[in-house]
Protein backbone atom coordinates (compact mmCIF):
# COMPACT_ATOMS: atom_id res chain seq x y z
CA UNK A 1 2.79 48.10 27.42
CA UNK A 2 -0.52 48.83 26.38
CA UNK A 3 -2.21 45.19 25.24
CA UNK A 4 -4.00 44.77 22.01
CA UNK A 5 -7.16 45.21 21.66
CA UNK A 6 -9.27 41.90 21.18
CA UNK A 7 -11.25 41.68 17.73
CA UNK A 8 -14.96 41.90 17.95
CA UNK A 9 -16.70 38.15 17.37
CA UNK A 10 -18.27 38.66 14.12
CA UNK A 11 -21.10 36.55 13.32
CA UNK A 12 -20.24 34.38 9.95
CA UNK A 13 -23.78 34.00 7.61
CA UNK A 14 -24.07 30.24 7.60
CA UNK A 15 -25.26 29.80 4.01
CA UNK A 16 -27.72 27.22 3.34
CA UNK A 17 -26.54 23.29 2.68
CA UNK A 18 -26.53 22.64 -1.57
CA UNK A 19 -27.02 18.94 -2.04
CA UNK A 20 -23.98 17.10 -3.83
CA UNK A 21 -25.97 15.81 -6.34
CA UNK A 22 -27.28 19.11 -7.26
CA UNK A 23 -23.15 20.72 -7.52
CA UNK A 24 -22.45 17.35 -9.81
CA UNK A 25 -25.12 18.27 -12.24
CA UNK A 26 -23.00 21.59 -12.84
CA UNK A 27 -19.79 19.56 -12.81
CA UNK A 28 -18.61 18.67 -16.64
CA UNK A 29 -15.18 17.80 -15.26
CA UNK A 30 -12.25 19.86 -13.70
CA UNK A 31 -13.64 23.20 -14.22
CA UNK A 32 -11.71 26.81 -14.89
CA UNK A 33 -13.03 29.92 -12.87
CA UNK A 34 -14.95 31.01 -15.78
CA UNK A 35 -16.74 27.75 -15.91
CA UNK A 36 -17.53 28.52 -12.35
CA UNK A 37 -18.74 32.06 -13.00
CA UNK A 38 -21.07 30.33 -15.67
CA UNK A 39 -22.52 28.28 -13.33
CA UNK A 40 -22.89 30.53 -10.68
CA UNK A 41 -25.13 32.93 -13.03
CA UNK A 42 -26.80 30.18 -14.45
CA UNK A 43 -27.86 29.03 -10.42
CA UNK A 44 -28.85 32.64 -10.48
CA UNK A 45 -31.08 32.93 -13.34
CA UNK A 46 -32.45 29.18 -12.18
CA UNK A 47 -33.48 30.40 -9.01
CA UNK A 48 -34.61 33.88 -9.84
CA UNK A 49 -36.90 31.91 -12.21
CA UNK A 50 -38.10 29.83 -9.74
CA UNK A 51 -38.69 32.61 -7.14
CA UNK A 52 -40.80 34.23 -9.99
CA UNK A 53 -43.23 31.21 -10.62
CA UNK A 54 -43.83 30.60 -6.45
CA UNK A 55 -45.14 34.22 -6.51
CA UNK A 56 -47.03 33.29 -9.63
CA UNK A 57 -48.92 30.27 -8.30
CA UNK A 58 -49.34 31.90 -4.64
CA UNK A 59 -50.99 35.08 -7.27
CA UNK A 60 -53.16 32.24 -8.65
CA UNK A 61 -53.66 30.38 -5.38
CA UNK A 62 -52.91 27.08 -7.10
CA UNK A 63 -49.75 25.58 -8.63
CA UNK A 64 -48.71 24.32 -11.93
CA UNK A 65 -49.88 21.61 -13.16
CA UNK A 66 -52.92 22.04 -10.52
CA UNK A 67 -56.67 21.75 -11.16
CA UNK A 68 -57.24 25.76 -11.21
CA UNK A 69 -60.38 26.87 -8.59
CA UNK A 70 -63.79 27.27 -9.74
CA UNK A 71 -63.95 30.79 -8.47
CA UNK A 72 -60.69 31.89 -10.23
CA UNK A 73 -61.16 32.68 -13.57
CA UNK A 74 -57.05 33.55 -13.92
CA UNK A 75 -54.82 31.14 -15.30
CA UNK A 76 -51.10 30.62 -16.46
CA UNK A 77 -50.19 32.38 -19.51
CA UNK A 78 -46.37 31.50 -20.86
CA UNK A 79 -43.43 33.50 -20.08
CA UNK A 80 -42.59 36.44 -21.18
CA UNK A 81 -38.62 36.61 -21.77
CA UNK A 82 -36.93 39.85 -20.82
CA UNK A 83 -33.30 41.00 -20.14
CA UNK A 84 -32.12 42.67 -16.96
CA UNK A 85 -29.09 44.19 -15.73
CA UNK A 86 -27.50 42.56 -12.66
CA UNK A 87 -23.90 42.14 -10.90
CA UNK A 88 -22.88 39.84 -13.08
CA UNK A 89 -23.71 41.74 -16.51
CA UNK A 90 -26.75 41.27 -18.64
CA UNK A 91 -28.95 38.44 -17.93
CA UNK A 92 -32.08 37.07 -20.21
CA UNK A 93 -34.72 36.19 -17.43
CA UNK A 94 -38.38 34.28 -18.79
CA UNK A 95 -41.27 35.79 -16.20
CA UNK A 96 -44.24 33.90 -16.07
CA UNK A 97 -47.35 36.01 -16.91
CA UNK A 98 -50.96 35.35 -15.92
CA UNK A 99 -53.94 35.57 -18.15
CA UNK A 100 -55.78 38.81 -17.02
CA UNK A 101 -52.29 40.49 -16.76
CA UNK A 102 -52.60 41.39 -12.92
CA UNK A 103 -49.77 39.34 -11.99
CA UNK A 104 -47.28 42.45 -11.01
CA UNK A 105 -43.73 40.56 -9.26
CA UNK A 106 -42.05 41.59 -6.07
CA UNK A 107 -38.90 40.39 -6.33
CA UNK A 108 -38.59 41.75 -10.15
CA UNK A 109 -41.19 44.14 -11.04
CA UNK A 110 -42.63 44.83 -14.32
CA UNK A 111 -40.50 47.12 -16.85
CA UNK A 112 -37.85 47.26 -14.05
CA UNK A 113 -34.38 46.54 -15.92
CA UNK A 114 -31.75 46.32 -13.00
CA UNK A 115 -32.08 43.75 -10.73
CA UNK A 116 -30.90 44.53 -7.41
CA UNK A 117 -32.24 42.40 -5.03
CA UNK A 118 -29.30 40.23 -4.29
CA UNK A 119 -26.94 43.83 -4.10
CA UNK A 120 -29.43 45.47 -2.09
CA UNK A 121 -29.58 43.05 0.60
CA UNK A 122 -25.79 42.77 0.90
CA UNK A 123 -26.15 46.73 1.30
CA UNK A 124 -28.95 46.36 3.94
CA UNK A 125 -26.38 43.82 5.84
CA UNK A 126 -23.20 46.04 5.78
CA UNK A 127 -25.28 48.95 6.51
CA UNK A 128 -27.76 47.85 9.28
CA UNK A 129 -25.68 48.10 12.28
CA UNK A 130 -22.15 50.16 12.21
CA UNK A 131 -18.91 48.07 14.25
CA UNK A 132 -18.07 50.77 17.36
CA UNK A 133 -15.26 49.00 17.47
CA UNK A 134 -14.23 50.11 13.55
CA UNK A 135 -16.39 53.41 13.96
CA UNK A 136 -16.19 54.64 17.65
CA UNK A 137 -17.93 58.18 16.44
CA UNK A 138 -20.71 56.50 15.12
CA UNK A 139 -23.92 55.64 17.42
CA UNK A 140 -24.95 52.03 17.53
């Protein structure tokens, strides 16, 4: 009799270490899966927001709060709020806008209205290298 075949080792994404005191500032007590589906989206918008002002101050070349450089004659102008479609559903997202207007985001551009970063990337992971072992007919 024939043996079984062994199951490829598949590498497990080791996702990166959130601090306990950060999870207890979402904890309001024992919480129901739609409190956890809050929170998650609200991590999301938190750190798509913060993603969004690092590319602002490495734009400017200085960060908030920051004496701005003599040469630079660009500063920090508000936010401008804006809703996008993403995974979850509809999400209100504030981008922070410069002063002369040239600030144009990579991670969300301007006037885009889906965000797909986070699907994208899962795409770009499933799709990068096909399992022979799954898809024999496929080249590696």
């Amino acid at each position: 009799m024939p043996g079984r075949a062994k199951k490829p080792d598949r590498a497990v994404a080791r996702l990166p270490s959130i601090p306990k005191e950060l999870a207890a500032q979402f904890l309001t007590g024992p919480m129901t899966g739609e409190a956890i589906n809050a929170a998650e989206i609200a991590f999301k918008q938190a750190l798509i927001e913060a993603s969004l002002n690092g590319e602002l101050t490495h734009h400017l070349g200085y960060a908030p709060g920051a004496d701005r450089p003599e040469a630079s004659a660009n500063h920090r102008n508000g936010v401008t709020a804006r809703s996008v479609l993403t995974g979850d559903g509809q999400m209100r997202i504030e981008t922070p806008r410069d002063r002369n207007g040239s600030f144009e985001p990579l991670l969300l551009p301007k006037h885009a209205r889906r965000f797909t970063a986070f699907d994208d990337s899962i795409v770009s992971i499933v799709c990068a290298r096909p399992d022979s072992a799954r898809d024999p007919g496929l080249p590696r």
